[in-house]
Protein backbone atom coordinates (compact mmCIF):
# COMPACT_ATOMS: atom_id res chain seq x y z
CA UNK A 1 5.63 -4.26 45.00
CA UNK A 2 3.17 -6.72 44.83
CA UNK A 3 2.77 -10.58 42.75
CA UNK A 4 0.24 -9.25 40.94
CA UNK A 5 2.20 -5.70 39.85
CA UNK A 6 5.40 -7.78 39.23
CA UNK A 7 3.45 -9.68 36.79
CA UNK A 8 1.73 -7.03 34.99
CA UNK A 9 5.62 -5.83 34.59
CA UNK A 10 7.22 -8.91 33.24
CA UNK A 11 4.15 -9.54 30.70
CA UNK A 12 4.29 -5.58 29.52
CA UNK A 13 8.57 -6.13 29.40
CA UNK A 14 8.34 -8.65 26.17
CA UNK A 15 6.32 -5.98 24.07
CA UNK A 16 8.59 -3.07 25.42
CA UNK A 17 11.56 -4.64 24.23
CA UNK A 18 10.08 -6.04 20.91
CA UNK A 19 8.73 -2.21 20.37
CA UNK A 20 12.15 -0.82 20.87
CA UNK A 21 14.05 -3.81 18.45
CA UNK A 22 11.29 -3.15 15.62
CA UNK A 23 12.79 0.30 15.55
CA UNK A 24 16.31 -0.94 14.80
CA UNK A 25 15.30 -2.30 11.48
CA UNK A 26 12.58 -1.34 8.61
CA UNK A 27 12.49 0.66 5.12
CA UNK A 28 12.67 3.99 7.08
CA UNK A 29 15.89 3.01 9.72
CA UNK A 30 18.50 4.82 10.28
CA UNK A 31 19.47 1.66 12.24
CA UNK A 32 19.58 -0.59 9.19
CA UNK A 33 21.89 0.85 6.49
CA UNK A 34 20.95 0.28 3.49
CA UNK A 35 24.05 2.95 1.61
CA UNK A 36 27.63 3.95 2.37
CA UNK A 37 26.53 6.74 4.18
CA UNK A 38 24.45 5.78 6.45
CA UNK A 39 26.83 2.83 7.26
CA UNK A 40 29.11 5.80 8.49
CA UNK A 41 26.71 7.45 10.56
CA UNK A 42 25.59 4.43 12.18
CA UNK A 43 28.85 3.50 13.18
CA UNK A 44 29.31 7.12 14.39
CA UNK A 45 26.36 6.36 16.72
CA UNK A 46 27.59 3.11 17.71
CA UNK A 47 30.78 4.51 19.03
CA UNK A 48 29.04 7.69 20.78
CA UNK A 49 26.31 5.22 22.24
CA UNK A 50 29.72 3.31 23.44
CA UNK A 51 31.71 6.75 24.63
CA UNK A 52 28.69 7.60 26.69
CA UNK A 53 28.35 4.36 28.17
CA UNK A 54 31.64 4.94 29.23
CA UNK A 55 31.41 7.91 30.59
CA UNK A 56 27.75 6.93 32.36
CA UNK A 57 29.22 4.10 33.98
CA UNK A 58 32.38 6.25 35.72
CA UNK A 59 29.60 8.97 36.58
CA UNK A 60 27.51 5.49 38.20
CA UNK A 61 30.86 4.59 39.99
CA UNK A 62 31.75 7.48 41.58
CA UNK A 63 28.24 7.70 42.84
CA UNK A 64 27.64 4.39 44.35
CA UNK A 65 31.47 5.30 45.69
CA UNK A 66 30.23 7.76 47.76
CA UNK A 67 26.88 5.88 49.54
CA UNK A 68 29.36 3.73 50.54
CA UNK A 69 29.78 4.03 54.20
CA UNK A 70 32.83 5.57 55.16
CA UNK A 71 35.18 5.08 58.47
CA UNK A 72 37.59 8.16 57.35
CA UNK A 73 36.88 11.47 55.20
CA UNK A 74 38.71 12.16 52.22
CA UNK A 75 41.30 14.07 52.23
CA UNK A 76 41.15 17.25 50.64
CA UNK A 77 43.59 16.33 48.45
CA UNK A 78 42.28 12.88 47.71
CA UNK A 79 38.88 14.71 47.01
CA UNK A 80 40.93 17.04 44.60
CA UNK A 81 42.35 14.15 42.55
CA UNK A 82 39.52 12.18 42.26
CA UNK A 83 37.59 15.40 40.72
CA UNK A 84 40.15 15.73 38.45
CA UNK A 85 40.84 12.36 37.13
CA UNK A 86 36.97 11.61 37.34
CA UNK A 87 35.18 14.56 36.38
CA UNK A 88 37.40 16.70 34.04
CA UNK A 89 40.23 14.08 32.72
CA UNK A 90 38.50 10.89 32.17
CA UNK A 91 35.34 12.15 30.41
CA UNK A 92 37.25 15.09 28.33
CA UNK A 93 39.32 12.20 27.07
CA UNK A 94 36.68 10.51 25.87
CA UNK A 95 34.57 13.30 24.43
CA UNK A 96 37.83 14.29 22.52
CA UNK A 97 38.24 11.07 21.20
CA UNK A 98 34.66 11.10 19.34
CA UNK A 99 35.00 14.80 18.17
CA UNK A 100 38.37 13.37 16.28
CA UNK A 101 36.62 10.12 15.48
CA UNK A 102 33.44 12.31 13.92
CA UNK A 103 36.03 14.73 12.17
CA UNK A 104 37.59 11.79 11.00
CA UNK A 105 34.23 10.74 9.72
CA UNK A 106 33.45 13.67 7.66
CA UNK A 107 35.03 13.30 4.57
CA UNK A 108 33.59 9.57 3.96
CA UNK A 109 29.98 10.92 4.94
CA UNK A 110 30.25 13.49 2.15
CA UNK A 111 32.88 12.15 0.04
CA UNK A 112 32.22 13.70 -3.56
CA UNK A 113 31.75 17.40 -1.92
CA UNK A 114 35.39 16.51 -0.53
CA UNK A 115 35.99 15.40 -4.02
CA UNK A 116 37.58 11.79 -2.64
CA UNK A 117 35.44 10.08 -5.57
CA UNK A 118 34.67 10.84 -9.05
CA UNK A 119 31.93 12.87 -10.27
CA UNK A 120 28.60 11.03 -9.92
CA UNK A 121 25.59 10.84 -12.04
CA UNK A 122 23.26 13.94 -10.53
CA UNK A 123 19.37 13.87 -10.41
CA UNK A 124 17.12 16.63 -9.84
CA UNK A 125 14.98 16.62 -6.86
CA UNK A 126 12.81 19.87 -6.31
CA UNK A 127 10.52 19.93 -3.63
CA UNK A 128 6.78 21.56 -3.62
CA UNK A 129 3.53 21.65 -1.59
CA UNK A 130 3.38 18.71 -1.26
CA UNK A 131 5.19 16.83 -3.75
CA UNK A 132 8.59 15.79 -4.96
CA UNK A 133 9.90 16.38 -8.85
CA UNK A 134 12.57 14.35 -9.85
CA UNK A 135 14.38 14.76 -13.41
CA UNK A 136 16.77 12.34 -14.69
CA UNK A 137 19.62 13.38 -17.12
CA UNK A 138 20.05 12.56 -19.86
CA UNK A 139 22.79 8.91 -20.18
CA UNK A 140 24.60 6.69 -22.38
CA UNK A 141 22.09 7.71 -24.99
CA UNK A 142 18.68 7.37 -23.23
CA UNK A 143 17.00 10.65 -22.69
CA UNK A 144 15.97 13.06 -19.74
CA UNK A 145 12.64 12.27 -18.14
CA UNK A 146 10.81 13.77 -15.23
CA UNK A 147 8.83 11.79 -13.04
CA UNK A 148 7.43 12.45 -9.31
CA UNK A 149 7.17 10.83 -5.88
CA UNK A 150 9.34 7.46 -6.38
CA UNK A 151 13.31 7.18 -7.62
CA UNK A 152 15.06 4.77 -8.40
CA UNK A 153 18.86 4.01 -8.20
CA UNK A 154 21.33 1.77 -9.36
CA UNK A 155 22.78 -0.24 -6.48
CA UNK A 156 26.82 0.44 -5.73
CA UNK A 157 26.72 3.63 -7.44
CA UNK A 158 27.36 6.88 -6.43
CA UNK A 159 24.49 9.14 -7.19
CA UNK A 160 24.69 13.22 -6.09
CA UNK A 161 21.05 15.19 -5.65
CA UNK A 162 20.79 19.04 -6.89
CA UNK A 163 18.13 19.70 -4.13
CA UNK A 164 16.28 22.78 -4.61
CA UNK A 165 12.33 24.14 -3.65
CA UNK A 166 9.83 25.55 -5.50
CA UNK A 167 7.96 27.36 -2.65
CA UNK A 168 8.67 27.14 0.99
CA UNK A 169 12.05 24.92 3.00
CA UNK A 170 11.61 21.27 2.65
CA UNK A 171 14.37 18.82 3.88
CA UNK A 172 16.02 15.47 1.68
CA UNK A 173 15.99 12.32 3.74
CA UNK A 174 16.15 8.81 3.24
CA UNK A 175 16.70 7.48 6.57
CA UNK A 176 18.08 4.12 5.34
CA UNK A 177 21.12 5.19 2.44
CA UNK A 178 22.00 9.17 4.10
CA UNK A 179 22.21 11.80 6.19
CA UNK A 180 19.41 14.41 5.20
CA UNK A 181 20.21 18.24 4.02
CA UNK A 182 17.67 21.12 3.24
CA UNK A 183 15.78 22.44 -0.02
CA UNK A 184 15.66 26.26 0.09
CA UNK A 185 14.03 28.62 -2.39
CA UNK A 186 16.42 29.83 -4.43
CA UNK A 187 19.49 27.65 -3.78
CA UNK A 188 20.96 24.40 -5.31
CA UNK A 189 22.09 22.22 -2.38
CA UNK A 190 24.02 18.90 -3.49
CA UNK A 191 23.58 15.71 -1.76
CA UNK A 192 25.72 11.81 -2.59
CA UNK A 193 24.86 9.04 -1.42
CA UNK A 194 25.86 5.36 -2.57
CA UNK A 195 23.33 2.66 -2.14
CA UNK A 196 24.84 -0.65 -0.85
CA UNK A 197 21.98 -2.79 -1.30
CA UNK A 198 18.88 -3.77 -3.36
CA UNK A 199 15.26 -2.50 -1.80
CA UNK A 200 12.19 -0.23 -0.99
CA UNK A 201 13.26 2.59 0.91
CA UNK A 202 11.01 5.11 2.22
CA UNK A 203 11.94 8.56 3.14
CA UNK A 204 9.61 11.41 4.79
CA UNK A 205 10.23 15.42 4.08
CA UNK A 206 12.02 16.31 7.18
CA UNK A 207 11.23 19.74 7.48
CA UNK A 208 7.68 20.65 8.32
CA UNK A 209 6.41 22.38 5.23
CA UNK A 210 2.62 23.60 5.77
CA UNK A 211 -0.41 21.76 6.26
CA UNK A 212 0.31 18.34 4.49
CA UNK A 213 3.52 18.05 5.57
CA UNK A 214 2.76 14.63 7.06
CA UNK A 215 1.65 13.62 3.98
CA UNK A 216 4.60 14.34 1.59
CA UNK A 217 7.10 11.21 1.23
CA UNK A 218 8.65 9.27 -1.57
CA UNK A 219 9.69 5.66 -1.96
CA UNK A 220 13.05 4.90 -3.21
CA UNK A 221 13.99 1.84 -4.89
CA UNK A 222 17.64 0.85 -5.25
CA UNK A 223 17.96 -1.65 -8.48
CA UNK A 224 20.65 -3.85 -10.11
CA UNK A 225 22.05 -1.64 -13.10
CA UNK A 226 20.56 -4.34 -15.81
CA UNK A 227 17.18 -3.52 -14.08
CA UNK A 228 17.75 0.26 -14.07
CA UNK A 229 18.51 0.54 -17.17
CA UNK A 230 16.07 -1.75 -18.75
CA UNK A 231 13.25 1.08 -16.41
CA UNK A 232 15.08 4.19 -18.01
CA UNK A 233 14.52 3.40 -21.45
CA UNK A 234 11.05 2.19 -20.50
CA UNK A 235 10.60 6.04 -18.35
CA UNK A 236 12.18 7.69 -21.22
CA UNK A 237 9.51 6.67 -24.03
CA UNK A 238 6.28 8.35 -24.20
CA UNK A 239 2.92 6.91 -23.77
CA UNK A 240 0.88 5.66 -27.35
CA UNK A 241 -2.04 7.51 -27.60
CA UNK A 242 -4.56 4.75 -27.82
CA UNK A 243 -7.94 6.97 -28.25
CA UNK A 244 -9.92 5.78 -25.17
CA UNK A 245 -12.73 7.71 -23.62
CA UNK A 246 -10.73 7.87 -20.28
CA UNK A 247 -7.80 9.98 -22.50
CA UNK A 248 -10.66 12.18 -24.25
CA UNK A 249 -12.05 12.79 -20.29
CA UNK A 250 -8.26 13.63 -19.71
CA UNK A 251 -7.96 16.28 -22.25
CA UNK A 252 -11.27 17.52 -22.10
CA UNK A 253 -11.60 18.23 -18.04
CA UNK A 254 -8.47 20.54 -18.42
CA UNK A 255 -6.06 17.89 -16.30
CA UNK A 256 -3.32 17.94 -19.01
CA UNK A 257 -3.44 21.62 -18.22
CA UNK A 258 -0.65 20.92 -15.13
CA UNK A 259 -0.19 17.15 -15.91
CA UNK A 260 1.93 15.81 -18.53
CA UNK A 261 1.43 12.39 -20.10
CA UNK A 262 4.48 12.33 -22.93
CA UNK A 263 3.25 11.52 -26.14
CA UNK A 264 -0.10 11.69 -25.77
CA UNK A 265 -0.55 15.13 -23.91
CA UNK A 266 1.32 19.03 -24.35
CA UNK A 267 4.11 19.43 -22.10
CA UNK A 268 2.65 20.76 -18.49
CA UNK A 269 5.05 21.41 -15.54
CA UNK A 270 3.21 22.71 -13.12
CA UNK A 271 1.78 19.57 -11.51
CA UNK A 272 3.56 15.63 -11.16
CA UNK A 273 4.31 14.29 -14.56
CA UNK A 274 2.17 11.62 -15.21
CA UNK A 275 3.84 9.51 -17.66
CA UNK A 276 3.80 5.29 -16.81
CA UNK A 277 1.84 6.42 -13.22
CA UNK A 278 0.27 3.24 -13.33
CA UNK A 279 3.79 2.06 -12.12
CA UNK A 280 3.92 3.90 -8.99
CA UNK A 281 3.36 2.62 -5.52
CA UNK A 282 1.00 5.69 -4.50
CA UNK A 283 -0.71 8.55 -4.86
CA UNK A 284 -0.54 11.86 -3.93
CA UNK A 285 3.48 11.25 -2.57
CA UNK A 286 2.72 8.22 -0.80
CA UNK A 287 -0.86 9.54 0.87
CA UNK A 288 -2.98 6.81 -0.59
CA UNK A 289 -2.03 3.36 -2.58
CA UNK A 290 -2.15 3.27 -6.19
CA UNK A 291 -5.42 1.85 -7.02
CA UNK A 292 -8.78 3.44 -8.98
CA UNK A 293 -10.60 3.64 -6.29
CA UNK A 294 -8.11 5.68 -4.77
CA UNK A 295 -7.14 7.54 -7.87
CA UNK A 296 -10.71 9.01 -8.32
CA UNK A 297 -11.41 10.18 -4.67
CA UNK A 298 -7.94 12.25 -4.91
CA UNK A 299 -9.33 13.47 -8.16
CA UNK A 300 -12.90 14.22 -6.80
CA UNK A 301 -11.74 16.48 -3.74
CA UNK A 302 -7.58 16.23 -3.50
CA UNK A 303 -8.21 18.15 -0.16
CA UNK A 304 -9.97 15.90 1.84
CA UNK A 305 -7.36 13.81 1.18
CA UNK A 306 -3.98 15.88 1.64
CA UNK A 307 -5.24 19.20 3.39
CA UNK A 308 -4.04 22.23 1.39
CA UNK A 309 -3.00 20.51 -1.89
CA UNK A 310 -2.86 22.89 -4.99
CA UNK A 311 -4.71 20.98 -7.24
CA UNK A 312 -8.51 21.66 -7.51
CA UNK A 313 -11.27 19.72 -6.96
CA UNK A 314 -13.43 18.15 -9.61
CA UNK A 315 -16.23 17.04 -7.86
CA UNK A 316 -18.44 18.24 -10.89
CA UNK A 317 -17.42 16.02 -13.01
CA UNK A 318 -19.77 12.78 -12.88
CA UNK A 319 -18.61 9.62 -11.18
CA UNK A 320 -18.54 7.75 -14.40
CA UNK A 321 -16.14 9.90 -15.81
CA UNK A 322 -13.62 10.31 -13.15
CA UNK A 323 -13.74 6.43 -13.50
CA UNK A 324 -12.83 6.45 -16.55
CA UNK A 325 -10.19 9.05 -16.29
CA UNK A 326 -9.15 6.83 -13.61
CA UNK A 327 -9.04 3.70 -16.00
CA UNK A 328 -6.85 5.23 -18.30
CA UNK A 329 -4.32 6.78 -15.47
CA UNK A 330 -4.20 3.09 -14.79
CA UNK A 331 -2.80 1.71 -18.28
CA UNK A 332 0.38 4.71 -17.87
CA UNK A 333 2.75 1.58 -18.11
């Protein structure tokens, strides 16, 4: 190898390594725990990482072992042992160790389905092409809302999911607080997790689901309970109607046809509830950022943004008054 080729290798090495550490941490980590349960799994990879390294190292042994030269054979029973201690014994041992370690594991990775904790608060998550609904129940007085693409939790408290789909498989994962588990058509699967610490999460669907598959995620933001609270009343209240031109537009353009705004609008279900939007992070489940701009291109042609979206295009409607539908979306606080 030459100077110049060892030097191309130690300058690339820094940026390898960096690459590979940036990956251990982030709102979308497994490998930075952010809830009980994915404390458990990581330390379920941490030993298997450490069982294999184990086992990687005897295999390494035994093979530099054998370049070794060599004055006398083995012995064919010496041969016979060291197969047996080496190949079968030493790693069976280990692997048996991490199946007990992971069945071990189980019942702390889905505690309330083993019923080891009391029964948590539940949300409703349903996913759809390509969007997430999430309903809150109704607590301590506050009522049931629906909202869409962003939750929000209460840190240190055990929440369970009643995962279902309104069209096609989609899969529940928030890399940083759980293990994931599939939405199928027709079925209520139920997923608890406990959040351990305060944050933006961010959490893909893991379970390729048609065109915009890519472009279906959800942020999830784990809050002090005085903060959570404080946000359900807030989610839980309707929208004034105040009257403006952008609200008329609203109306009148057939949008609160599939989009609820409580207070102001009829109930819709049959696109994302739009009540306090302006508070959300994104648009279209984390395709674009929440801004006007942004707002009125996914109402002018929703496709060219997110590729097989259900809603329609209105690129009929003049530029001025997407604006100022656009303007009013943005005072839903």
């Amino acid at each position: 190898m030459t100077n110049c080729s060892k030097r191309k290798i130690s300058g690339h090495l820094p940026i390898a390594v960096s690459l590979v550490l940036a990956g251990c941490t982030g709102s979308q980590s497994t490998l930075d725990p952010a809830g009980q349960e994915a404390a458990e799994v990581h330390h379920l990879f941490v030993v298997m990482v450490i069982g294999g390294g184990f086992i990687w190292l005897a295999v390494i042994g035994l093979l530099l072992h054998s370049c070794r030269g060599q004055r006398q054979t083995w012995s064919e029973e010496g041969a016979g042992r060291l197969i047996a201690w080496g190949g079968v014994a030493f790693p069976g041992v280990v692997l048996f160790a991490l199946l007990v370690y992971a069945v071990w594991l189980m019942p702390s990775v889905r505690p309330w389905l083993a019923r080891t904790v009391p029964e948590p608060t539940q949300i409703e998550v349903t996913g759809e092409q390509f969007w997430w609904r999430i309903r809150y129940p109704a607590e301590d007085g506050v009522a049931g809302f629906e909202t869409s693409n962003e939750l929000r939790l209460p840190v240190g408290e055990r929440v369970a999911f009643s995962l279902r789909a309104a069209d096609v498989i989609h899969s529940f994962w928030i890399p940083s607080l759980g293990g994931k588990m599939d939405m199928i058509p027709g079925r209520t699967n139920v997923l608890s997790l406990l959040p351990t610490r305060t944050g933006v999460f961010k959490a893909p669907c893991a379970e390729f689901c048609g065109t915009s598959h890519t472009y279906m995620a959800f942020s999830v933001v784990v809050m002090e309970r005085e903060a959570y609270d404080d946000w359900r009343r807030k989610q839980a209240s309707g929208h004034q109607p105040e009257g403006s031109e952008g609200e008329r537009l609203f109306i009148h353009h057939g949008c609160a046809a599939c989009h609820s705004v409580r207070g102001t609008t009829p109930v819709a279900a049959l696109g994302p509830d739009l009540t306090h939007f302006a508070e959300r992070e994104t648009v279209g489940a984390g395709t674009l950022a929440n801004t006007r701009e942004n707002v009125g291109r996914f109402i002018r042609d929703p496709s060219a943004i997110k590729p097989g979206a259900q809603m329609p295009a209105f690129d009929m409607v003049p530029q001025g008054e997407i604006a100022a539908i656009s303007e009013f979306l943005a005072g839903l606080r």
